[in-house]
Protein backbone atom coordinates (compact mmCIF):
# COMPACT_ATOMS: atom_id res chain seq x y z
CA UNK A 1 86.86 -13.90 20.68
CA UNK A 2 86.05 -13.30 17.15
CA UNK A 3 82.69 -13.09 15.26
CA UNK A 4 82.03 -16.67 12.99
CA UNK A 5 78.96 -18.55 11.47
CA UNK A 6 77.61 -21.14 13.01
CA UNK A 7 78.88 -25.09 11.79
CA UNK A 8 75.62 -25.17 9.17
CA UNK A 9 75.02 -22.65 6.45
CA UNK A 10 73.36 -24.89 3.87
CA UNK A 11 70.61 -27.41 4.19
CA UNK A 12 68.66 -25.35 6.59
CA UNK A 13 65.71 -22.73 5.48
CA UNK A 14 64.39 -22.36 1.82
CA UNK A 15 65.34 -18.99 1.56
CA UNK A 16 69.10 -16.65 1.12
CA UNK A 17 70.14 -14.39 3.54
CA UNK A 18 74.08 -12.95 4.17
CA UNK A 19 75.54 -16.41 5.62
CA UNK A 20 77.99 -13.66 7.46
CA UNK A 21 75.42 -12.23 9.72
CA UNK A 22 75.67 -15.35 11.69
CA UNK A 23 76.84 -15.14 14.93
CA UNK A 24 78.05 -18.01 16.83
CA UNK A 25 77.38 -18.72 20.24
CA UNK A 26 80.67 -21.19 20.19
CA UNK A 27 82.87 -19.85 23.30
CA UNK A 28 86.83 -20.31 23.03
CA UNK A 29 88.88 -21.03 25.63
CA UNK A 30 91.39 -19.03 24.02
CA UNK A 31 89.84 -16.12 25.10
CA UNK A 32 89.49 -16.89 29.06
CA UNK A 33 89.81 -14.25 31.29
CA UNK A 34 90.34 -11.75 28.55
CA UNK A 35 88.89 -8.32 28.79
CA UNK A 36 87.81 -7.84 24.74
CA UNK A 37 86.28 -5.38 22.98
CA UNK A 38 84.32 -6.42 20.46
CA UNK A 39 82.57 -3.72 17.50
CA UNK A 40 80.38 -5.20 15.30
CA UNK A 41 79.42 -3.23 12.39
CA UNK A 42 77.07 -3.89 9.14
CA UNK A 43 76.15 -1.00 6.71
CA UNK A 44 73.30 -1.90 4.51
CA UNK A 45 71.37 -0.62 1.97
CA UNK A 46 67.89 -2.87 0.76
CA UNK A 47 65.34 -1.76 -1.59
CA UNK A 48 61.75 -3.34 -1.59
CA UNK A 49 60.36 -2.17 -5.04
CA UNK A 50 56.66 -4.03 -4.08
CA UNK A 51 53.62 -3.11 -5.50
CA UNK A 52 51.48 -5.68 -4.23
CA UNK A 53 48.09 -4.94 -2.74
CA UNK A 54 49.45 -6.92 0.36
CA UNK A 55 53.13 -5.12 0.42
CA UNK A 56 54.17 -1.82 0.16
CA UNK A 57 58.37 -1.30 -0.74
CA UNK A 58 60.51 0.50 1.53
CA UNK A 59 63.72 1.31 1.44
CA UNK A 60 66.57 0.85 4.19
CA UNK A 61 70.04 2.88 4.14
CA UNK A 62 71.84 2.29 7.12
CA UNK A 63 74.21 1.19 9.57
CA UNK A 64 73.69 -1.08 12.65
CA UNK A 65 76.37 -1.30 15.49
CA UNK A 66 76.80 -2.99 18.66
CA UNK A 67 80.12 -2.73 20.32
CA UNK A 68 80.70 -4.45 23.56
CA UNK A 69 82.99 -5.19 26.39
CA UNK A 70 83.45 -8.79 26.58
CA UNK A 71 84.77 -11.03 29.43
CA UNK A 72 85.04 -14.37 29.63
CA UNK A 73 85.56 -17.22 32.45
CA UNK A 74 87.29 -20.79 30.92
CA UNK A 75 85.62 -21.96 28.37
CA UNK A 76 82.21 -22.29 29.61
CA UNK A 77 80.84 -18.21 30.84
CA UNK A 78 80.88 -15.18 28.81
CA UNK A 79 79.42 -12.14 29.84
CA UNK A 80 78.81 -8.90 27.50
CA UNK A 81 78.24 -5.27 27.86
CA UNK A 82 77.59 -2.68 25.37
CA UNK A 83 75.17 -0.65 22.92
CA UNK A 84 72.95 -1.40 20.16
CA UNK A 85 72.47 1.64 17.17
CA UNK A 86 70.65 1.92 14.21
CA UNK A 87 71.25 5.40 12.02
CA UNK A 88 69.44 5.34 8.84
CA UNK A 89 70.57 8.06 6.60
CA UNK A 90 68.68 11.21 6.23
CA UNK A 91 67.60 11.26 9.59
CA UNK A 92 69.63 13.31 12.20
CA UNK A 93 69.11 11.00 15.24
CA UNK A 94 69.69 7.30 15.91
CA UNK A 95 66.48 5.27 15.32
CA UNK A 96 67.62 2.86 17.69
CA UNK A 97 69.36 3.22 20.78
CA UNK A 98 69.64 1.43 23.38
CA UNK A 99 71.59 -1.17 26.27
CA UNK A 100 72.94 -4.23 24.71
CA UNK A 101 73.16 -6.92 27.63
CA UNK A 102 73.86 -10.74 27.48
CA UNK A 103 75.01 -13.80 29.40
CA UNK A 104 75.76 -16.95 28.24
CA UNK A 105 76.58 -20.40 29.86
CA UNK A 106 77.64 -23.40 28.11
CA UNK A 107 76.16 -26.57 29.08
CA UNK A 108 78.33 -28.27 27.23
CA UNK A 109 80.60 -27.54 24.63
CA UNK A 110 77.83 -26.88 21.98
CA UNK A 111 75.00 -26.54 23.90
CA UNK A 112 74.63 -23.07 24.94
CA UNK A 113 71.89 -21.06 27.39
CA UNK A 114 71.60 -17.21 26.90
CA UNK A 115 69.92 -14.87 28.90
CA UNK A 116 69.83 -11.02 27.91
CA UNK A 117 70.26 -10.09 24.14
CA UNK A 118 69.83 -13.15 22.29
CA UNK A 119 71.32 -14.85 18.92
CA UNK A 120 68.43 -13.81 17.42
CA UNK A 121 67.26 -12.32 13.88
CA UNK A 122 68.93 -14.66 11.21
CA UNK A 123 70.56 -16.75 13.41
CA UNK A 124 67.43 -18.58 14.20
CA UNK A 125 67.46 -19.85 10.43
CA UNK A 126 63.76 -19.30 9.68
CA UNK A 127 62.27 -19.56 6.47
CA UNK A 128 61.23 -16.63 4.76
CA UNK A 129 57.46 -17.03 4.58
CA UNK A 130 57.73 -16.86 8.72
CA UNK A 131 60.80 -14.39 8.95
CA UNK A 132 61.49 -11.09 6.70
CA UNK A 133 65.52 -11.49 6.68
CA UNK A 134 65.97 -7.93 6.91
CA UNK A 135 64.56 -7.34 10.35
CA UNK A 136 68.29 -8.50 11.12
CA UNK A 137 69.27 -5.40 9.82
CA UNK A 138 66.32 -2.77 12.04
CA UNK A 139 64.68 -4.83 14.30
CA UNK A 140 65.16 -4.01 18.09
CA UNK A 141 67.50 -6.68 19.30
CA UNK A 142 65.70 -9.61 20.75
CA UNK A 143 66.21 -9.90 24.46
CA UNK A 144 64.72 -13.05 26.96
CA UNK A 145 65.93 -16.52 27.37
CA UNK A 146 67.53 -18.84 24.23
CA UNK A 147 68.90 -22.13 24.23
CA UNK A 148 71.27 -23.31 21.32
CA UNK A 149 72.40 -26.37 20.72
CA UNK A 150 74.62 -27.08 17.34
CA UNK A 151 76.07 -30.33 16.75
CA UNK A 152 76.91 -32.26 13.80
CA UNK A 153 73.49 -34.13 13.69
CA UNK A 154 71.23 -31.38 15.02
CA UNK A 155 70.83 -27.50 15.26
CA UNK A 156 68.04 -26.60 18.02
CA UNK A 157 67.23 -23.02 18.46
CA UNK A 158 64.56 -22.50 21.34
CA UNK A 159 63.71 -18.95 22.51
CA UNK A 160 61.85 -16.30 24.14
CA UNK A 161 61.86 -12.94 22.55
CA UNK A 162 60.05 -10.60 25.90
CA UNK A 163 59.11 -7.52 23.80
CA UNK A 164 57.47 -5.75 26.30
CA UNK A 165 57.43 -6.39 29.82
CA UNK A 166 54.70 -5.42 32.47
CA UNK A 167 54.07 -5.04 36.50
CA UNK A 168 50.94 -4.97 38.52
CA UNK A 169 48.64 -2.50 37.05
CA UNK A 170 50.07 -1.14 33.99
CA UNK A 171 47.14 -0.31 31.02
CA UNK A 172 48.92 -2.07 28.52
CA UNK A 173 50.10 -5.75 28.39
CA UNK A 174 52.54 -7.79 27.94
CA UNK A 175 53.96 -8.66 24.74
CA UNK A 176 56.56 -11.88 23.73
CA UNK A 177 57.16 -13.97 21.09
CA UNK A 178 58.17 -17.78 21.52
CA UNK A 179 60.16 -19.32 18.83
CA UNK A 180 61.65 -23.11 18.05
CA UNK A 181 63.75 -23.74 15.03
CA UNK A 182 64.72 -27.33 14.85
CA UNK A 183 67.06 -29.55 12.23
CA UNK A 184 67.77 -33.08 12.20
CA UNK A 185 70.66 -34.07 9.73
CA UNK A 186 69.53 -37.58 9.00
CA UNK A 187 72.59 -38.18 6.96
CA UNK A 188 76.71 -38.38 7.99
CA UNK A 189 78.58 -35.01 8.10
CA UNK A 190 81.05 -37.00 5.58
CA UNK A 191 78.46 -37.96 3.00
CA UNK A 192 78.36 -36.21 -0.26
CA UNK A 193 74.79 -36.62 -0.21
CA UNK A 194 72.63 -35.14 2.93
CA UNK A 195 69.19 -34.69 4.22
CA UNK A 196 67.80 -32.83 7.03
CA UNK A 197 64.12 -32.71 8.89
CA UNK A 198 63.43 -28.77 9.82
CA UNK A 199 60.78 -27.69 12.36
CA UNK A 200 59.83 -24.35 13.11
CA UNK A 201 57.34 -22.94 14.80
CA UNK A 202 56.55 -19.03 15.97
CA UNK A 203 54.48 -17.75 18.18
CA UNK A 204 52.94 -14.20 19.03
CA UNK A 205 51.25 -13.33 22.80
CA UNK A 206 49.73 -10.10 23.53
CA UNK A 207 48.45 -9.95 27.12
CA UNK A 208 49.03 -10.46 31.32
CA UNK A 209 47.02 -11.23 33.92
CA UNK A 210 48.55 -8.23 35.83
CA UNK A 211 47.88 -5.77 33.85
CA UNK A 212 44.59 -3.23 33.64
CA UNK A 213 44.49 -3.10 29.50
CA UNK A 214 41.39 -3.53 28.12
CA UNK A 215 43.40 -4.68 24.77
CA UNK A 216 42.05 -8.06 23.76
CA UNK A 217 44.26 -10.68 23.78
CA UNK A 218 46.47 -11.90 20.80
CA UNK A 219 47.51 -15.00 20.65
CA UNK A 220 48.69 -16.20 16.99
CA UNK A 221 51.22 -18.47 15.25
CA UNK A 222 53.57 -20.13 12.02
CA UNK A 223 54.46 -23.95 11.95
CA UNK A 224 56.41 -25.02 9.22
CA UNK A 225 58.17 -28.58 8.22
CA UNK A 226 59.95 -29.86 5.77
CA UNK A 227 62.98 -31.68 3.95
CA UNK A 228 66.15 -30.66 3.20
CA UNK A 229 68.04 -32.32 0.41
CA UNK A 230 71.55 -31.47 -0.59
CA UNK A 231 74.64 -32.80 -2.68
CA UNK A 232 77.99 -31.90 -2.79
CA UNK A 233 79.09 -32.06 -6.26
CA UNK A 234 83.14 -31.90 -5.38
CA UNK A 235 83.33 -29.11 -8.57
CA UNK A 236 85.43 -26.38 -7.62
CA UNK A 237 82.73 -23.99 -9.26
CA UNK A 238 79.23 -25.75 -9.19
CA UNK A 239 79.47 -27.17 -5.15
CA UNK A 240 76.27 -28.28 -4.62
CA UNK A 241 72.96 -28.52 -5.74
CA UNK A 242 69.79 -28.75 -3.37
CA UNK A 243 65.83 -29.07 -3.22
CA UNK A 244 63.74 -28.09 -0.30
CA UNK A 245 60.21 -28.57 0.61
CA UNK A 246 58.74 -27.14 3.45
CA UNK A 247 54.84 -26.81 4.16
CA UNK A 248 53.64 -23.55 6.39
CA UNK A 249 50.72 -23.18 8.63
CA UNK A 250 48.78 -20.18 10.01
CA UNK A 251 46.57 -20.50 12.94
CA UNK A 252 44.97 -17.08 15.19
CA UNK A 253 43.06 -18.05 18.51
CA UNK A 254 41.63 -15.14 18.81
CA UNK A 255 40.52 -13.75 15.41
CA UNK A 256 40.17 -9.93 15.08
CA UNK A 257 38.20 -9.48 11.56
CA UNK A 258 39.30 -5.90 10.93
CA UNK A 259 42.89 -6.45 11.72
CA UNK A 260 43.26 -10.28 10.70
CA UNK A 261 40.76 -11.66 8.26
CA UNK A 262 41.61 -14.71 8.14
CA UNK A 263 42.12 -17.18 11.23
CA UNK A 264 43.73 -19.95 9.63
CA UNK A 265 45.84 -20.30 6.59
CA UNK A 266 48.48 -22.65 4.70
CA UNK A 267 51.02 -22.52 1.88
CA UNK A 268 53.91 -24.81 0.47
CA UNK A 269 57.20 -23.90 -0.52
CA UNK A 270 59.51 -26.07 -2.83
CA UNK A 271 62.91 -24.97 -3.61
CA UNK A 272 66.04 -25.46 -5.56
CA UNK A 273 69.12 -24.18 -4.62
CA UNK A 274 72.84 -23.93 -6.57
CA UNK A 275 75.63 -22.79 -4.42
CA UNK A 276 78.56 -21.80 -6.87
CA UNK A 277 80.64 -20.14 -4.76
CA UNK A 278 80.74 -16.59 -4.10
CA UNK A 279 77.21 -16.85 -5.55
CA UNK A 280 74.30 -18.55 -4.70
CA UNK A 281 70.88 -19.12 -6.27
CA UNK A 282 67.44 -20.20 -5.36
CA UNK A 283 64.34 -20.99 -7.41
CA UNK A 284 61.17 -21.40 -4.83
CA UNK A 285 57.24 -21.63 -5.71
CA UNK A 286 54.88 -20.62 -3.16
CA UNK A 287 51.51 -21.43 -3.02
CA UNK A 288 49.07 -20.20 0.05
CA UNK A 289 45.74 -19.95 0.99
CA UNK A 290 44.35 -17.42 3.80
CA UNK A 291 48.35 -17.13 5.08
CA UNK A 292 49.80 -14.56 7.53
CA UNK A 293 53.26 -14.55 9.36
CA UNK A 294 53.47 -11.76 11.89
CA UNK A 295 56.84 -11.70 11.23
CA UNK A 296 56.93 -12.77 7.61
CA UNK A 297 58.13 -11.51 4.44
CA UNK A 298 55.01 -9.71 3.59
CA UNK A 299 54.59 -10.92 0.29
CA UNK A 300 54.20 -14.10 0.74
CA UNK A 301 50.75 -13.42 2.93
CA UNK A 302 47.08 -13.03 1.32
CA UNK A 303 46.67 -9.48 3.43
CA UNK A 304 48.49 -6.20 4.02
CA UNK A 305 49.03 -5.95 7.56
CA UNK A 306 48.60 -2.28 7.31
CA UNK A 307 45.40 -2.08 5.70
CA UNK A 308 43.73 -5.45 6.12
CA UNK A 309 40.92 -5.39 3.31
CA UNK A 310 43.63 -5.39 0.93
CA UNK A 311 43.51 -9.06 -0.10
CA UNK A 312 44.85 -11.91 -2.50
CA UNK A 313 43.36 -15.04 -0.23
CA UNK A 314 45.15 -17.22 -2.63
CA UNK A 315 49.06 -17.01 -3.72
CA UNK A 316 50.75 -18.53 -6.88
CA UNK A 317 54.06 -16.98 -6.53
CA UNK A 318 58.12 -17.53 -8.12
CA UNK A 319 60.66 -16.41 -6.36
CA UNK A 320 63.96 -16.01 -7.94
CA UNK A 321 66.99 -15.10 -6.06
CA UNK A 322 70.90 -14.52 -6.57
CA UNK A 323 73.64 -13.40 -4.16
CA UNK A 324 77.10 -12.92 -4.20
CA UNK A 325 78.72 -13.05 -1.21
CA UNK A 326 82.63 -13.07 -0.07
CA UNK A 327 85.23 -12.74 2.81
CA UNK A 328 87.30 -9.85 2.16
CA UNK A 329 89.86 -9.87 5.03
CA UNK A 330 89.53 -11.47 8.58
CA UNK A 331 86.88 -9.58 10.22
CA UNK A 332 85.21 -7.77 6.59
CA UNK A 333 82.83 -9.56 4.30
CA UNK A 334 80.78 -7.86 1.45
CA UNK A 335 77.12 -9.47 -0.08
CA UNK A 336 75.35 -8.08 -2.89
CA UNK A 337 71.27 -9.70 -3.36
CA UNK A 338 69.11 -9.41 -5.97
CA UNK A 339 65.36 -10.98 -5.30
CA UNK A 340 62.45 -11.26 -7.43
CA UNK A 341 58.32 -12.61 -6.13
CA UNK A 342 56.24 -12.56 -9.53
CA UNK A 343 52.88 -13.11 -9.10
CA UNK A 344 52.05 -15.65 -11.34
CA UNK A 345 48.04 -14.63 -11.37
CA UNK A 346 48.65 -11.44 -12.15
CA UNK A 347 51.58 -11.56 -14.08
CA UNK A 348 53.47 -8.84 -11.86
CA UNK A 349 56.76 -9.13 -10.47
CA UNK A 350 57.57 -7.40 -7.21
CA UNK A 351 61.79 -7.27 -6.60
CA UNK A 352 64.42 -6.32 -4.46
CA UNK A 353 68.06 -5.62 -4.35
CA UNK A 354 70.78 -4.38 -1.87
CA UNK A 355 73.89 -4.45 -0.59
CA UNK A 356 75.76 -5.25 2.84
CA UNK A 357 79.72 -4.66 4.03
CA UNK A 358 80.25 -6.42 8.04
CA UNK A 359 82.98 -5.03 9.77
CA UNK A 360 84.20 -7.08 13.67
CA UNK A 361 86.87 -6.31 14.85
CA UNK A 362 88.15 -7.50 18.00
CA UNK A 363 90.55 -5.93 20.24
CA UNK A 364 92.45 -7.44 23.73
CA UNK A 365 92.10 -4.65 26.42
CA UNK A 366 94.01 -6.82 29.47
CA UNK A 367 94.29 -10.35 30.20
CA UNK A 368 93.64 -10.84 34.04
């Protein structure tokens, strides 16, 4: 059982992110009743040079690793055991550590439930203005119930990320995100030319009806939809050319002033894409009014998070992006990103760049 991207990597979110930190779900009867360990390992370096009233930079050096016993029954069960570390450097101690846990039945050959550690970070394929791509890299893993279904004509990504889980009595509740990334390809996998209907739609819960916290309850949320367009230009150097559109909602239930000004919000992102293989480029204008993702890339909402009267209520940003991006041998893969968000009010340009090497190896410990 080796590490792979899932069938799509184009024609799905306006946004880049390392197509190689995909991992599939796809189980291979190949690797029935095989005792495998697998060790997956990224080091990354990413450096947020934003000045933004509603974005500070940070920096993260580091490496994430999750290696993990692996046994499989036919083609359909696959259970995993292992670890989950994050080291970032200059700090003595890991700043993540802990169990990494996951079973997975398949429905049918490419529908697939999980329970445990999920497919989660980039794998769900959200667009930037709801999902900051690096979390991939330092997020704790997300853990619940997923079900994945990737097909020729669709990709359907429902989950439950449980963040925080509570019994009778506890003085803090319970916390859990719900997420649903949805595409419909409208078009033929054969056809040079393709579209595709995205939906996506996050959700944030803070709260229990177990539980003695007197924390108010949080209940907030992202919708976005669009269309995907995309030609294949059968160059060997310029492969395809695209243009998405997706328009992005906001909505809080239960507004909290001096932590979320705004209760409701909306933007709309446009973007063109060139994939010239190993690089890739994307143009995208965002425009928002009153918009907050609570998982977002923080630049594209009208607050900082961190100190809330920090404003811009309106946004009239470009985003510029290029990657390269390449397999080196079977189970490395190197991607260098450069990103750019220039405020076009203010005429200043907040960027980013880093680096990423994936190393997954796999290794057959007994066949039973």
């Amino acid at each position: 059982m080796c590490l792979s991207v899932f069938v799509w990597t184009e024609n799905m979110q306006a946004q880049w992110f390392p197509a190689s930190l995909l991992h599939s779900p796809a189980i291979a009867a190949a690797d029935s009743n095989q005792l495998l360990l697998v060790a997956d390992v990224t080091g990354f370096f990413k450096n947020n040079e934003y000045f933004s009233a509603v974005a500070v930079g940070q920096t993260y050096p580091g490496i994430a690793l999750t290696p993990a016993l692996t046994y499989q029954v036919g083609g359909r069960f696959r259970a995993e055991a292992g670890a989950y570390a994050v080291k970032f450097s200059g700090r003595n101690d890991f700043s993540a550590l802990q169990p990494f846990l996951r079973l997975q039945y398949a429905l049918s050959p490419s529908f697939h439930m999980v329970l445990g550690n999920l497919y989660g970070g980039v794998n769900h394929r959200l667009i930037e203005p709801l999902y900051q791509w690096e979390r991939h890299y330092v997020a704790n893993p997300e853990s619940g119930l997923q079900f994945v279904l990737d097909n020729a004509r669709w990709f359907a990504d429902v989950w439950v990320d449980w963040q925080r889980y509570i019994e009778r009595g506890d003085d803090f509740p319970e916390t859990l995100a719900f997420g649903l990334s949805i595409a419909w390809r409208m078009t033929p996998p054969e056809s040079r030319y393709s579209l595709s209907l995205p939906l996506q739609l996050l959700v944030q819960h803070h709260g229990g009806q177990i539980d003695v916290s007197d924390e108010p309850m949080v209940v907030l949320g992202n919708l976005a939809a669009g269309l995907c367009s995309h030609i294949n230009t059968g160059n060997r150097w310029l492969r395809s050319i695209g243009l998405d559109i997706y328009a992005a909602g906001y909505y809080d239930r239960y507004p909290n002033e001096s932590l979320r000004p705004f209760d409701r919000g909306w933007g709309i992102y446009p973007v063109l894409h060139i994939d010239a293989a190993p690089f890739s480029c994307m143009a995208g204008y965002w425009y928002a009014e009153k918009f907050y993702a609570f998982q977002g890339e923080m630049l594209f909402g009208t607050f900082n998070p961190f100190a809330p009267t920090q404003q811009i209520p309106v946004r009239n940003m470009l985003t510029l992006k290029i990657a390269y991006e390449q397999k080196l041998y079977k189970n490395v893969s190197i991607g260098v990103q450069a990103e750019t968000y220039t405020d076009l009010e203010r005429s200043a340009t907040d960027y980013s760049f880093g680096v990423h090497i994936r190393f997954s190896p796999c290794f057959n410990l007994h066949t039973f």
